[in-house]
Protein backbone atom coordinates (compact mmCIF):
# COMPACT_ATOMS: atom_id res chain seq x y z
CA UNK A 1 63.26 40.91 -73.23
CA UNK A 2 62.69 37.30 -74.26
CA UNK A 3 65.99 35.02 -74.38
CA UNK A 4 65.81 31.53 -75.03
CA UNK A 5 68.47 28.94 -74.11
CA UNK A 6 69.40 25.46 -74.27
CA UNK A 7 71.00 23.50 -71.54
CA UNK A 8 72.24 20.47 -73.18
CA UNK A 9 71.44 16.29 -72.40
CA UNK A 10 70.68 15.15 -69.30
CA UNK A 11 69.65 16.77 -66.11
CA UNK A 12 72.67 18.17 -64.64
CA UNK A 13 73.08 20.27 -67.75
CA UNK A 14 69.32 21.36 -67.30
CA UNK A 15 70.35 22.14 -63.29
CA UNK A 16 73.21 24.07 -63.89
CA UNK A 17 71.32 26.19 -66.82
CA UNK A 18 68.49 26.74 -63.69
CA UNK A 19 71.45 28.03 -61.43
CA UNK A 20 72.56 30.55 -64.17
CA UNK A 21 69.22 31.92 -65.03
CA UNK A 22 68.59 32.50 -61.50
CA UNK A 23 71.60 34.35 -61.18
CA UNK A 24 71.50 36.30 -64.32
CA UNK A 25 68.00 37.46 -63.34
CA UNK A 26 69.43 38.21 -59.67
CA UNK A 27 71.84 40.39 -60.63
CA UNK A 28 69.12 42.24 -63.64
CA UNK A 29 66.83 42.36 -60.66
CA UNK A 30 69.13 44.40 -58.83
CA UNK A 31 69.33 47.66 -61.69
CA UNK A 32 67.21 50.28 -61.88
CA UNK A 33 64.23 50.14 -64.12
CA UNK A 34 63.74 46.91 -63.63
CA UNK A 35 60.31 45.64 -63.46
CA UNK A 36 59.85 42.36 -63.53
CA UNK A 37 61.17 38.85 -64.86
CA UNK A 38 61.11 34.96 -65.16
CA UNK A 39 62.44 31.75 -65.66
CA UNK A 40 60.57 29.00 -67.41
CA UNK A 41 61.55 25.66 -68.73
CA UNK A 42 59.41 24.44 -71.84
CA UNK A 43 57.51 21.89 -71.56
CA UNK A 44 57.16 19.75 -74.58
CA UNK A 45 61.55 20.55 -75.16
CA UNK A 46 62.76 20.32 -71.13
CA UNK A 47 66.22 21.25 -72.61
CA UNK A 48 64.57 24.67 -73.60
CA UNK A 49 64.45 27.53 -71.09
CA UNK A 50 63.00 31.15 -71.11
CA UNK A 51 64.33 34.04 -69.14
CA UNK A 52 62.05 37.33 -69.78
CA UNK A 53 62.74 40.73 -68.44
CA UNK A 54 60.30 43.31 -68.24
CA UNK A 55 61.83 46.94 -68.20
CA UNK A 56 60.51 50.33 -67.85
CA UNK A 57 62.39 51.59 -70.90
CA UNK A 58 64.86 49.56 -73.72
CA UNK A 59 67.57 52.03 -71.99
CA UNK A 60 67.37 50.62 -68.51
CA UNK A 61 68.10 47.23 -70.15
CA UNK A 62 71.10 48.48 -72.04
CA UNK A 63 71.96 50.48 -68.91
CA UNK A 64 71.66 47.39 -66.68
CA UNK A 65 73.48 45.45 -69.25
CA UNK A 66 76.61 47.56 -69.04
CA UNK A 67 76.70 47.13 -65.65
CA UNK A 68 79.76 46.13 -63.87
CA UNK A 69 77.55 43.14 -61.21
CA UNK A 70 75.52 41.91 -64.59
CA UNK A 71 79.00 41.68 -66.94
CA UNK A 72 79.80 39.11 -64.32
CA UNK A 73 77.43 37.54 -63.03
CA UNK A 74 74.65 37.66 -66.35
CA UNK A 75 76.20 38.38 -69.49
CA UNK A 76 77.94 35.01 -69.79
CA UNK A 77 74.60 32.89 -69.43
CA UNK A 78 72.82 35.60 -71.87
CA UNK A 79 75.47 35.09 -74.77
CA UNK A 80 74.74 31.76 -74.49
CA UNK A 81 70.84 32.65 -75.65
CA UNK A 82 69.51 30.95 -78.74
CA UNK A 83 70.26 33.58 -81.50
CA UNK A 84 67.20 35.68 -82.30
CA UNK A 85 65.70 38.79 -81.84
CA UNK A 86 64.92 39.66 -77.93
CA UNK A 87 63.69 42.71 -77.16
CA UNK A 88 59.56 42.84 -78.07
CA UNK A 89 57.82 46.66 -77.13
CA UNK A 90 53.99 46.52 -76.10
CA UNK A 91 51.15 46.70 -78.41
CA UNK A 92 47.45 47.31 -77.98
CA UNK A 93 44.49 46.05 -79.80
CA UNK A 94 44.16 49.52 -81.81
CA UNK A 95 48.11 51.21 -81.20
CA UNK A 96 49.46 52.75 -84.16
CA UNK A 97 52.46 49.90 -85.96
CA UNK A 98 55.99 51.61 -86.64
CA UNK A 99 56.08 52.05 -90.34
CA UNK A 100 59.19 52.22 -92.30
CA UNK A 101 59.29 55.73 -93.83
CA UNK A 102 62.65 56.24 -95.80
CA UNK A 103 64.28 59.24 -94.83
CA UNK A 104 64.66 62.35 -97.07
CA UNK A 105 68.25 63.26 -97.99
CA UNK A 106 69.08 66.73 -99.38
């Protein structure tokens, strides 16, 4: 999961955005199938941050999502992500690409 935020002018905004990444990624840390995650600040835009998630499966992350501790303590810093797509799957050099194959209705 890639989310991208952005904490406002001046530094206090950019510390309190730190404090709520760290938490958010505290309390994803703590569900099961979590495997690993990070925040980042940009640095060419310091009022853009990064927090990624790496999961074992897309339903751990929903799972961990719907989680009583991450309602509170994450979800309120994660709706406050830039809005785009998030959630990015692994891909080798020669892995087959999901094709769009319409569906046959009888």
């Amino acid at each position: 999961m890639v989310n991208r935020f952005r904490a406002g002018d001046g530094p206090a905004a950019s510390d309190e955005l730190r404090r709520l990444l760290h938490d958010a990624l505290d309390a994803l840390r703590a569900r099961p199938g979590f495997v690993d995650g990070d925040v980042a600040r940009n640095l060419d835009e310091p009022d853009l941050w990064l927090l990624t998630t790496r999961w074992q499966d897309v339903g751990s992350y929903r799972r961990a999502l719907s989680s009583y501790d991450v309602k509170l303590a994450a979800v309120p810093t994660l709706s406050r992500a830039v809005d785009e797509p998030s959630a990015y799957g692994p891909v080798g050099r020669d892995d087959r690409l999901d094709e769009a194959i319409p569906r046959e209705t009888r």
